[in-house]
PDB file of N, CA and C in Angstrom:
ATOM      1  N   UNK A   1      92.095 146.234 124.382  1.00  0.00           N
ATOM      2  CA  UNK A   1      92.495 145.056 123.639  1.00  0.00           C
ATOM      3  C   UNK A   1      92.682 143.872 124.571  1.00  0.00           C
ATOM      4  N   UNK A   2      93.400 144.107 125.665  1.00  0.00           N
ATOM      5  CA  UNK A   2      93.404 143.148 126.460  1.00  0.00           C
ATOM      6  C   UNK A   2      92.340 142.493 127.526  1.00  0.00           C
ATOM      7  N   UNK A   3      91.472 143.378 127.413  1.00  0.00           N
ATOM      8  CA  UNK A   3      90.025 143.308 128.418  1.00  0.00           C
ATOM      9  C   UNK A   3      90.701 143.397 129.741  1.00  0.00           C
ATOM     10  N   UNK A   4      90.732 142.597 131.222  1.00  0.00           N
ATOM     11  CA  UNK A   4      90.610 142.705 131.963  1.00  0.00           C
ATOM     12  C   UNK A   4      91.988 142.220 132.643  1.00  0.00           C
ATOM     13  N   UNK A   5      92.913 141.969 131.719  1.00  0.00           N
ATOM     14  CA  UNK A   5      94.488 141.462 131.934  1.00  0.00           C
ATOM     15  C   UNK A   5      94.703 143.116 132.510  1.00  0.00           C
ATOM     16  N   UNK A   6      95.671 143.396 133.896  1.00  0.00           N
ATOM     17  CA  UNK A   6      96.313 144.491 134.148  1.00  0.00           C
ATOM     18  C   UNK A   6      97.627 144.472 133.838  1.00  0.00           C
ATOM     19  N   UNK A   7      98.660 145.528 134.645  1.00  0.00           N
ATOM     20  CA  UNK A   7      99.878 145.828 134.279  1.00  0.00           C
ATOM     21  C   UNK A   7     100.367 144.775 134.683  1.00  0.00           C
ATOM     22  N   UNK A   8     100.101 144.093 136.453  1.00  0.00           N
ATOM     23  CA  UNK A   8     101.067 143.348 137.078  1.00  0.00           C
ATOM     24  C   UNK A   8     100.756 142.022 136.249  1.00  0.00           C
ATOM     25  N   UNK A   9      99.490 141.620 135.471  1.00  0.00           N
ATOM     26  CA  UNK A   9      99.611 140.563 134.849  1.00  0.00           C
ATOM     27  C   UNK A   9     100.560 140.385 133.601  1.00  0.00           C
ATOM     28  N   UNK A  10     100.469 140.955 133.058  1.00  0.00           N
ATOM     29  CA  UNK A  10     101.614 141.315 131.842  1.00  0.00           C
ATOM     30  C   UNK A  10     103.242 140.968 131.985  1.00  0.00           C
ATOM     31  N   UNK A  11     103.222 141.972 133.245  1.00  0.00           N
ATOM     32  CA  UNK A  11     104.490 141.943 133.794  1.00  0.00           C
ATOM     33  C   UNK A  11     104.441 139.984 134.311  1.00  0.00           C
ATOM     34  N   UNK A  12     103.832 139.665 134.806  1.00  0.00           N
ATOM     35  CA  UNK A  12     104.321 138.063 134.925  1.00  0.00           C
ATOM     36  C   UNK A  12     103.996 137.345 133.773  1.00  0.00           C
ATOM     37  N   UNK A  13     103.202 137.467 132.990  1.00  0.00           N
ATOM     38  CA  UNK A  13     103.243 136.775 131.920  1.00  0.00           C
ATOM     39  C   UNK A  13     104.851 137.012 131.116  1.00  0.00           C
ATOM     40  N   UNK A  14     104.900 138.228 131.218  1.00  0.00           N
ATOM     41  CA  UNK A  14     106.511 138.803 130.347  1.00  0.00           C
ATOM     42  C   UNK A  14     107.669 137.843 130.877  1.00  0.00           C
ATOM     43  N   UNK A  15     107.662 137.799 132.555  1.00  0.00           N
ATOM     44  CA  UNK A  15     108.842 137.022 133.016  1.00  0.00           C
ATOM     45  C   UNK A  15     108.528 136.013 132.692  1.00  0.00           C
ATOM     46  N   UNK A  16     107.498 135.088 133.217  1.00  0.00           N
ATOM     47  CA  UNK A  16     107.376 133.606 132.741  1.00  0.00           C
ATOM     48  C   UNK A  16     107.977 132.977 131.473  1.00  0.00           C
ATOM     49  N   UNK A  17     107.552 134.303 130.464  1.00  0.00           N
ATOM     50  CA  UNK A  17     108.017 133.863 128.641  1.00  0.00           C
ATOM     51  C   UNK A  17     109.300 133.767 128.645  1.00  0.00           C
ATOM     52  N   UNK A  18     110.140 135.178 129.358  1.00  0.00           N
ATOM     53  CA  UNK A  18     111.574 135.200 129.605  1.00  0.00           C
ATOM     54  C   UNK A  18     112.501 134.299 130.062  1.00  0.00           C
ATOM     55  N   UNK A  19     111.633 133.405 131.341  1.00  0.00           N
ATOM     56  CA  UNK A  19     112.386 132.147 132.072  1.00  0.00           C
ATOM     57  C   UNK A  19     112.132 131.137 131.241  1.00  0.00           C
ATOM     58  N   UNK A  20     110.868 131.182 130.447  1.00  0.00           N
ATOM     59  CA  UNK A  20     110.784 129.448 129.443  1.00  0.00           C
ATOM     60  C   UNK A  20     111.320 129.696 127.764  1.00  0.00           C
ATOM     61  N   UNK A  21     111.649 130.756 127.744  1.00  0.00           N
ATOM     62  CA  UNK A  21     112.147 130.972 126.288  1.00  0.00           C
ATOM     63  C   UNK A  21     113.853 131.633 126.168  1.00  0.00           C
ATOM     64  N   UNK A  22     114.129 131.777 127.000  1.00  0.00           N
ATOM     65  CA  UNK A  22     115.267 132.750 127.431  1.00  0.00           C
ATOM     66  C   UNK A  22     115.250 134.291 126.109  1.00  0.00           C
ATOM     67  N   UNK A  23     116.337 134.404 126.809  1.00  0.00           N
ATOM     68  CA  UNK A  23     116.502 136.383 126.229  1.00  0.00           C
ATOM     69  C   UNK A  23     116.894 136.219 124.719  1.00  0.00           C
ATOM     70  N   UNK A  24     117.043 135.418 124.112  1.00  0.00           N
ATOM     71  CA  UNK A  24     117.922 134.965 123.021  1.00  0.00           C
ATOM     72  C   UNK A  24     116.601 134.701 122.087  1.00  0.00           C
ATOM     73  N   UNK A  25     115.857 133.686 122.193  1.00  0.00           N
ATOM     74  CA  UNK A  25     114.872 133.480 121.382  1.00  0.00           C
ATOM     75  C   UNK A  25     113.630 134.223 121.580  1.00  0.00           C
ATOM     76  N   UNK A  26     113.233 134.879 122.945  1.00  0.00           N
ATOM     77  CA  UNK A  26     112.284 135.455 123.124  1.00  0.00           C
ATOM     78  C   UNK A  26     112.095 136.722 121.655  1.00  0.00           C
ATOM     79  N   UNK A  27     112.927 137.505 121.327  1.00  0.00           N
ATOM     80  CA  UNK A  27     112.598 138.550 120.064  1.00  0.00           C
ATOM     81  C   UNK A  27     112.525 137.765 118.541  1.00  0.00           C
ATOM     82  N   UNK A  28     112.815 136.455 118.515  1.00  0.00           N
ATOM     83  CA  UNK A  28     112.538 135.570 117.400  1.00  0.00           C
ATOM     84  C   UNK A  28     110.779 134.967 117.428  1.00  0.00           C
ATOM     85  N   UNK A  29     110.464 134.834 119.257  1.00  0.00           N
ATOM     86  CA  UNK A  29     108.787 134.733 118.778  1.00  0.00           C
ATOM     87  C   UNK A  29     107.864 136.158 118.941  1.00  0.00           C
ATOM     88  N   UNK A  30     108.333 136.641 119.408  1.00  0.00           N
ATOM     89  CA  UNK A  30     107.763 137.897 118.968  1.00  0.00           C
ATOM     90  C   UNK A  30     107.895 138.534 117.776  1.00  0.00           C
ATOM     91  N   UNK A  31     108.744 138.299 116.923  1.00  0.00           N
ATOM     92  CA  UNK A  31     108.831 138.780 115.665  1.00  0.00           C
ATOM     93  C   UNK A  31     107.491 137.161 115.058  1.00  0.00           C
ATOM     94  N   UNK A  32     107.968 136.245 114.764  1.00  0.00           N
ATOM     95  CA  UNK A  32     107.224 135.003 114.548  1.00  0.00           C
ATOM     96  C   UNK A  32     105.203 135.546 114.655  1.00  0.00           C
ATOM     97  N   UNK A  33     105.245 135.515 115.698  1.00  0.00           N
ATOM     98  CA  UNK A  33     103.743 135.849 116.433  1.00  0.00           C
ATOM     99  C   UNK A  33     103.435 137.619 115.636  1.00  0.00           C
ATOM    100  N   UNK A  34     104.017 138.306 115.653  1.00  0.00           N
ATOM    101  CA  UNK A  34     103.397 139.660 114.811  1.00  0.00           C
ATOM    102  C   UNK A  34     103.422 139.151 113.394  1.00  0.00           C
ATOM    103  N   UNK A  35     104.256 138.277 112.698  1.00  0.00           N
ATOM    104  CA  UNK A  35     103.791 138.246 111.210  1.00  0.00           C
ATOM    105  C   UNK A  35     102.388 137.070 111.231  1.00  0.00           C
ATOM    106  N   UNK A  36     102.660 136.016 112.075  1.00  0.00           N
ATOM    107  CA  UNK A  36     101.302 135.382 112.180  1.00  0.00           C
ATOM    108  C   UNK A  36      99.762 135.916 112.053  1.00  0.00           C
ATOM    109  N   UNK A  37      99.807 137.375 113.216  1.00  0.00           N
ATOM    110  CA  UNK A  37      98.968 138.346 113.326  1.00  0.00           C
ATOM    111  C   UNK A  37      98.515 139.036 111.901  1.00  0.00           C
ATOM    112  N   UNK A  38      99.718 139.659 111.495  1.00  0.00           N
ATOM    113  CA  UNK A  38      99.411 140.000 110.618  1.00  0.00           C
ATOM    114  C   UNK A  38      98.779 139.448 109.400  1.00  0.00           C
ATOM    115  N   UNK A  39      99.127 138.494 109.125  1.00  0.00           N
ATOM    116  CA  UNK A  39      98.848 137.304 108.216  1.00  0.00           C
ATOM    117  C   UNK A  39      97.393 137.147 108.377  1.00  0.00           C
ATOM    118  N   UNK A  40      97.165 136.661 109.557  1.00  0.00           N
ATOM    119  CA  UNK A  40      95.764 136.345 109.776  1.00  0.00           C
ATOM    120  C   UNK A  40      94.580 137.617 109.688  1.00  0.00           C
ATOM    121  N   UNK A  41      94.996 138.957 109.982  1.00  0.00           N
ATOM    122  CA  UNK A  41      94.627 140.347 109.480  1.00  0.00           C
ATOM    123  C   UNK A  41      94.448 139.949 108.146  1.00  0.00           C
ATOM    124  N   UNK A  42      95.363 139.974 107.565  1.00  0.00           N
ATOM    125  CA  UNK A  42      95.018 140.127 105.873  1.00  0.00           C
ATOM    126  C   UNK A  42      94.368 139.214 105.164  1.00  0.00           C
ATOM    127  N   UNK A  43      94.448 138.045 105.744  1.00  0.00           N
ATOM    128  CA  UNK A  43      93.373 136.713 105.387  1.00  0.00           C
ATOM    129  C   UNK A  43      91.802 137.191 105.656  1.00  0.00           C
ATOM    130  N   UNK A  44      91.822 137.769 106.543  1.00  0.00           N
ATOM    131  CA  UNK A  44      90.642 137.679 107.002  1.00  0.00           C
ATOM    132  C   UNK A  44      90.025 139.729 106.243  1.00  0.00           C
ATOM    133  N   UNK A  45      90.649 140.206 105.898  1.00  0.00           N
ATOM    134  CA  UNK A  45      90.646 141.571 104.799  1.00  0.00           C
ATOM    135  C   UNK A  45      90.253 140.998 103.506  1.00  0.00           C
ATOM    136  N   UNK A  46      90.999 140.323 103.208  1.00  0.00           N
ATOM    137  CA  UNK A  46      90.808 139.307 101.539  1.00  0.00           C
ATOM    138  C   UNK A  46      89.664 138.797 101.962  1.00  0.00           C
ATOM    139  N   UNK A  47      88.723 138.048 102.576  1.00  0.00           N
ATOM    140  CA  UNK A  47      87.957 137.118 102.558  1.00  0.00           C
ATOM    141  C   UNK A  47      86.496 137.940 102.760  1.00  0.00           C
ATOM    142  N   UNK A  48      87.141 138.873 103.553  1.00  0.00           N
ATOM    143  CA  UNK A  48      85.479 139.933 103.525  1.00  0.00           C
ATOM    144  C   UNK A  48      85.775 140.629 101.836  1.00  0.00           C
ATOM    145  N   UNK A  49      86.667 141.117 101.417  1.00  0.00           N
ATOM    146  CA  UNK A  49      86.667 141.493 100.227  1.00  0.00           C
ATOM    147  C   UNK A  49      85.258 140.354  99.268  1.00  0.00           C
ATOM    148  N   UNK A  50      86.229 139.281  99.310  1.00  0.00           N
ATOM    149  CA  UNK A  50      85.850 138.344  98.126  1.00  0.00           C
ATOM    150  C   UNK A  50      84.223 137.931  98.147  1.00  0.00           C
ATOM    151  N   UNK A  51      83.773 138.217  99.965  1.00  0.00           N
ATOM    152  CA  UNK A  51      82.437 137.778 100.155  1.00  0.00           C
ATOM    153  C   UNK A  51      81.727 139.330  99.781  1.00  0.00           C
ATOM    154  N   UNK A  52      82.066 140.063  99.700  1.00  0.00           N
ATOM    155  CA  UNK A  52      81.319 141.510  99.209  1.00  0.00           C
ATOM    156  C   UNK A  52      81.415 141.543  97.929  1.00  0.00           C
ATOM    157  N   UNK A  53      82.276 140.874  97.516  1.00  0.00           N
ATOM    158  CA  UNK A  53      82.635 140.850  96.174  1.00  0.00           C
ATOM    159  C   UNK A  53      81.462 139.815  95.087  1.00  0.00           C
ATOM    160  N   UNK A  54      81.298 138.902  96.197  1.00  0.00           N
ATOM    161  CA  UNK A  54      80.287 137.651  95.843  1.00  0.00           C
ATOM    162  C   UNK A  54      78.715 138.135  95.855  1.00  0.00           C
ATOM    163  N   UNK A  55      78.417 138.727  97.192  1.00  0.00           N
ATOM    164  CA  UNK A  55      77.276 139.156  97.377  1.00  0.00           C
ATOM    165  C   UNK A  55      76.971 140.271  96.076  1.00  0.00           C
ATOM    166  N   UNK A  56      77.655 141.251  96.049  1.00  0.00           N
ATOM    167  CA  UNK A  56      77.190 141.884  95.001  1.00  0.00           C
ATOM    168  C   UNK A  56      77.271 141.435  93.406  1.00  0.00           C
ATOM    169  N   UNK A  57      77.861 140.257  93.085  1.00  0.00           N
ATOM    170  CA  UNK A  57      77.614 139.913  91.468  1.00  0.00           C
ATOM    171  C   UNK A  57      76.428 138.983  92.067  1.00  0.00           C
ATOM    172  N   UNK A  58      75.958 138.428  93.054  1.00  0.00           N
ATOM    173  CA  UNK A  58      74.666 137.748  93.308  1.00  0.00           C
ATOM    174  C   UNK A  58      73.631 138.666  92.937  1.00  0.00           C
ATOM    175  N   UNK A  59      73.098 139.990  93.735  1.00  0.00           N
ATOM    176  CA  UNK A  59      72.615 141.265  93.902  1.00  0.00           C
ATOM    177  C   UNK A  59      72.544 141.366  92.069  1.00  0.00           C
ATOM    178  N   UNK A  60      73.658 141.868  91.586  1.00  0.00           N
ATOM    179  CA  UNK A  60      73.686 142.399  90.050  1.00  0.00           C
ATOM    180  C   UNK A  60      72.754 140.855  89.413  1.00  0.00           C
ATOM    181  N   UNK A  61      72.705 139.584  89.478  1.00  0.00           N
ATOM    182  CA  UNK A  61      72.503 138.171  89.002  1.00  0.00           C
ATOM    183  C   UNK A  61      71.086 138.490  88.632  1.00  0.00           C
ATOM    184  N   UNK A  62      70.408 138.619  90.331  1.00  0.00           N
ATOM    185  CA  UNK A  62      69.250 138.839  90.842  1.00  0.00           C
ATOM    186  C   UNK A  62      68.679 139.785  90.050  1.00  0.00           C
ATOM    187  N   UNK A  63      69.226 141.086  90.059  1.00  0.00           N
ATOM    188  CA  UNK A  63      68.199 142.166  89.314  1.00  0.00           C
ATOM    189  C   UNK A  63      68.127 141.885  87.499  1.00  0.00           C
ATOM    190  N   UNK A  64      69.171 141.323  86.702  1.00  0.00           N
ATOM    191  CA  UNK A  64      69.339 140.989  85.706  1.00  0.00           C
ATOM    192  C   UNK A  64      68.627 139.863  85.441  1.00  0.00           C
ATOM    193  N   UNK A  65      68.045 139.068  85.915  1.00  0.00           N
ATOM    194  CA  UNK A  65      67.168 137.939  85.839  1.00  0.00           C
ATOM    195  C   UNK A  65      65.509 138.285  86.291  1.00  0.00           C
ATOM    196  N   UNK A  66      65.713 139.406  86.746  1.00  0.00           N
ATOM    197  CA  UNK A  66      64.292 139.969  87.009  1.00  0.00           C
ATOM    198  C   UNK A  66      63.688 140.872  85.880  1.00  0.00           C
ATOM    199  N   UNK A  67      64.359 141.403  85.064  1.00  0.00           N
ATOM    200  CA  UNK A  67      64.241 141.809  83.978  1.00  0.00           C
ATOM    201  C   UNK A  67      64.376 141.123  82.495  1.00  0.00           C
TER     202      UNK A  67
END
């Protein structure tokens, strides 16, 4: 998931967030940032839905007009 980020990068990215966000708000954007994630997961679940959903009453359009 992370491609080519290692442990020791993490680990300084982690402190950096810690020194510019302190200990207090840091579990308010991490909670913040996983529903974002998620959100954007399910947007993007719904939208392939609706385009499969589209393509095939096109598909059904198509063969019903050919007949």
């Amino acid at each position: 998931m992370f491609g080519s980020i290692g442990m020791l990068e993490l680990i300084i990215i982690s402190a950096i967030a810690l020194i510019i966000f302190g200990p207090t708000k840091l579990p308010e954007l991490g909670k913040s940032l996983s529903e974002a994630i998620r959100g954007f997961k399910k947007a993007i679940d719904n939208s392939d839905k609706v385009l499969l959903k589209n393509s095939e009453s096109r598909t059904t359009a198509n063969e019903s007009s050919k007949l």
